[in-house]
Protein backbone atom coordinates (compact mmCIF):
# COMPACT_ATOMS: atom_id res chain seq x y z
CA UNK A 1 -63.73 18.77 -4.09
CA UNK A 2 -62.71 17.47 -0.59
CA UNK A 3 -61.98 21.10 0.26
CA UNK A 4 -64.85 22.50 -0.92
CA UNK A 5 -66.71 20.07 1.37
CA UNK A 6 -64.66 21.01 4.41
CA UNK A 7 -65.64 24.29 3.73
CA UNK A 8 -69.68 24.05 4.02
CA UNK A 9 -69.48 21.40 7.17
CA UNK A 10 -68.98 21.78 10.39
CA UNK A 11 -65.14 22.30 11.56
CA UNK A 12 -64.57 22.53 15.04
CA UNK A 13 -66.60 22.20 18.20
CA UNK A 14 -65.86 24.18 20.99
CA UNK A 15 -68.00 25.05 24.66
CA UNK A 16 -68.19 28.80 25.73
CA UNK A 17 -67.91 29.85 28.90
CA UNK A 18 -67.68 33.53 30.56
CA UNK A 19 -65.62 34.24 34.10
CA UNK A 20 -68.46 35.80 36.49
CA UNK A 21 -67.04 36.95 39.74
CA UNK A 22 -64.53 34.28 39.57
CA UNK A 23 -66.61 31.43 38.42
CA UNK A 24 -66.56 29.36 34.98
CA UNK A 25 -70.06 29.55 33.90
CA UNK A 26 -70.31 27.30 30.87
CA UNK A 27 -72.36 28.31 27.46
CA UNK A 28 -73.35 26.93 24.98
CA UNK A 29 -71.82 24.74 22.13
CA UNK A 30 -70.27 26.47 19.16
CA UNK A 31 -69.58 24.60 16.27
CA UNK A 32 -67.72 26.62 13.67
CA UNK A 33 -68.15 25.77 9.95
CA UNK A 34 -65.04 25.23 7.64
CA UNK A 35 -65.41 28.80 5.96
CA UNK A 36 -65.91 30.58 9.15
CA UNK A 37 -62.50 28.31 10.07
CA UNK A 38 -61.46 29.97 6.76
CA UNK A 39 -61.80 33.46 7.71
CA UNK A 40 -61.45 33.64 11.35
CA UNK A 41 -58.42 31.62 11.02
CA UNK A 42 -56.86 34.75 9.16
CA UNK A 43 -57.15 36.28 13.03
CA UNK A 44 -55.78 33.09 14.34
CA UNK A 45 -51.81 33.94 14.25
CA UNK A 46 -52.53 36.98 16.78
CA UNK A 47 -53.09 33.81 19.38
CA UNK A 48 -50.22 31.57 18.11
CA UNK A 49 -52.50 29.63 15.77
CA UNK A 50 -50.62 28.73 12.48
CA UNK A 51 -53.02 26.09 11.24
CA UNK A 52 -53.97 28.13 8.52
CA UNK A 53 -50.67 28.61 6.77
CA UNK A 54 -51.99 25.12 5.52
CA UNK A 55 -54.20 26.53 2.90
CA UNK A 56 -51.47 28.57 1.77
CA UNK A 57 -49.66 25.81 1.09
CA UNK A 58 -52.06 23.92 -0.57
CA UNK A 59 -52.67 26.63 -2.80
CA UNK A 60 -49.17 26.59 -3.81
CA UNK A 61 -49.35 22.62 -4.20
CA UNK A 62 -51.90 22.77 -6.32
CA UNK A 63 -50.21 25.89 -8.34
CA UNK A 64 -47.01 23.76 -8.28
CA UNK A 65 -49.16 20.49 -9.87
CA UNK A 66 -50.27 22.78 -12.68
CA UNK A 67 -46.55 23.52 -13.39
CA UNK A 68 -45.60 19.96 -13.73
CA UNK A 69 -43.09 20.30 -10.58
CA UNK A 70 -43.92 17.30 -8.67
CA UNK A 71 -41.79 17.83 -6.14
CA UNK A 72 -42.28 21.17 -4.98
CA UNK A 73 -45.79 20.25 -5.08
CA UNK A 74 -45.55 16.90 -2.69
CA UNK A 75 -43.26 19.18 -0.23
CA UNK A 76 -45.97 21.93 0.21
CA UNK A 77 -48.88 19.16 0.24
CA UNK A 78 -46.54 17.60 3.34
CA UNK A 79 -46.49 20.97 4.63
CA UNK A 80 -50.03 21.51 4.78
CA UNK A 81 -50.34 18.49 6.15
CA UNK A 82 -47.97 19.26 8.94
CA UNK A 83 -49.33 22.35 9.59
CA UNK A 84 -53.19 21.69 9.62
CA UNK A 85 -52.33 19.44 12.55
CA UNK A 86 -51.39 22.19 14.39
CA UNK A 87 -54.79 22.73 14.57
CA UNK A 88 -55.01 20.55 17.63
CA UNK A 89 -53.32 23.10 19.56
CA UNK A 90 -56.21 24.65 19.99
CA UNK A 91 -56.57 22.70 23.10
CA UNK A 92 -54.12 24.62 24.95
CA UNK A 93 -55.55 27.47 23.95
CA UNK A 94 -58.44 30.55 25.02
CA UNK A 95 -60.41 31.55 21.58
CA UNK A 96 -62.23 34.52 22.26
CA UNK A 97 -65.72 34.89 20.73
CA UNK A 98 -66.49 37.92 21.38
CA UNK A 99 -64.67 41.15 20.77
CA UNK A 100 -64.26 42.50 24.69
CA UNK A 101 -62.94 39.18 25.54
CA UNK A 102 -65.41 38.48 27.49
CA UNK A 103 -66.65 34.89 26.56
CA UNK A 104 -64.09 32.33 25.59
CA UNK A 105 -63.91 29.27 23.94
CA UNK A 106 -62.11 26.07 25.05
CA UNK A 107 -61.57 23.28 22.17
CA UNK A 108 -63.45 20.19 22.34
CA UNK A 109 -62.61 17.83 18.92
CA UNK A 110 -62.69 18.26 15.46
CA UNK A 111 -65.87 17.76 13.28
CA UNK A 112 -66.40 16.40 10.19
CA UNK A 113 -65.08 19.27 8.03
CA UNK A 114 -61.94 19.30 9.83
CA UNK A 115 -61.40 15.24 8.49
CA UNK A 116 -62.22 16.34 5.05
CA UNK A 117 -60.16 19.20 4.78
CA UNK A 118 -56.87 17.33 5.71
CA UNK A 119 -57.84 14.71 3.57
CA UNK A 120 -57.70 16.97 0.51
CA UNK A 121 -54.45 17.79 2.00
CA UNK A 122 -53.33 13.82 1.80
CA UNK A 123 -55.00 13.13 -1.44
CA UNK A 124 -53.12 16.14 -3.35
CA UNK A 125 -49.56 14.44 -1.50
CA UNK A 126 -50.55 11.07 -2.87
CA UNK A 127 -51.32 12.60 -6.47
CA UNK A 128 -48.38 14.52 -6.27
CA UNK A 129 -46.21 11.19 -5.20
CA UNK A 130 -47.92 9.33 -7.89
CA UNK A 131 -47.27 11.45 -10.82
CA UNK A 132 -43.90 12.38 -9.67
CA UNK A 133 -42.99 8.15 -10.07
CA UNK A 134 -44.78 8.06 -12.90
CA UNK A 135 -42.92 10.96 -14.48
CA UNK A 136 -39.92 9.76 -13.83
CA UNK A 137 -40.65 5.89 -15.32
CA UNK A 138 -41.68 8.01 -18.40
CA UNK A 139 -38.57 9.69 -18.42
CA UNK A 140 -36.51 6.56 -17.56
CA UNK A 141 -38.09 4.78 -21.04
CA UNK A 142 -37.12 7.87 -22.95
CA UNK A 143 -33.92 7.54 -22.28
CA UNK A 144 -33.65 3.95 -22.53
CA UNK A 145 -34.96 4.01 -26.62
CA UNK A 146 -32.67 6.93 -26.93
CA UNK A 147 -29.90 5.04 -25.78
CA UNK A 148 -30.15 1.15 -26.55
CA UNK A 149 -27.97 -1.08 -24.91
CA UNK A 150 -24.58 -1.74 -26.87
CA UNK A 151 -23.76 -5.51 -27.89
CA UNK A 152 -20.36 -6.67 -27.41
């Protein structure tokens, strides 16, 4: 649900600008929605930009859930996690807009969207924490009745 909802707000704000005979001229404001984060973000690597290897892993956590592997699924939640972060890299960074290169973007913060889409991240590593304890009480009392204590 979370995701969803980081998918339909807005993302990431950023200010164009455009070098004209050596000058910055600033734009306007560009505020990029979480599915146009979704799809441009595919592009993203070609500038260093690995923020999106995030939903791959929270694909796999959530595949991983399904499976009843806990584990592998609170590991690749983390990693999304990790990874979405990298997002803030951004600020080092030139984003073209435009295909000739000629107007950039520069990075200003994180919307909305971004907030909610790492929080699906966190809330699928505390589910995935939770059920893995809870698993392995269950599986602790199993073996407990199957093996009662022995009286001396």
């Amino acid at each position: 649900m979370l995701f969803a909802l980081a998918c339909v707000t807005p993302a990431l704000e950023f200010q164009a600008y455009q070098m004209i005979q050596d000058k910055k001229v600033m734009g306007e404001l560009v505020t990029w929605f979480g599915w146009v984060c979704l799809y441009k973000g595919l592009m993203a690597i070609f500038i260093g930009q690995f923020a999106q290897f995030a939903n791959i892993f929270y694909v796999v956590a959530l595949l991983m859930l399904q499976e009843k592997s806990y584990l592998t699924a609170a590991m690749s939640s983390l990693f999304a996690l990790l990874s979405g972060l990298h997002t803030f890299s951004l600020a080092k960074m030139n984003v073209y807009n435009d295909d000739a290169g000629v107007i950039k973007l520069t990075f200003l913060h994180p919307s909305i969207g971004f907030y909610l889409w790492m929080a699906s991240f966190l809330v699928l590593l505390a589910l995935s924490i939770g059920l893995m304890v809870e698993h392995a009480k269950t599986k602790k009392g199993i073996s407990q009745e199957n093996n009662p204590p022995v009286k001396t």
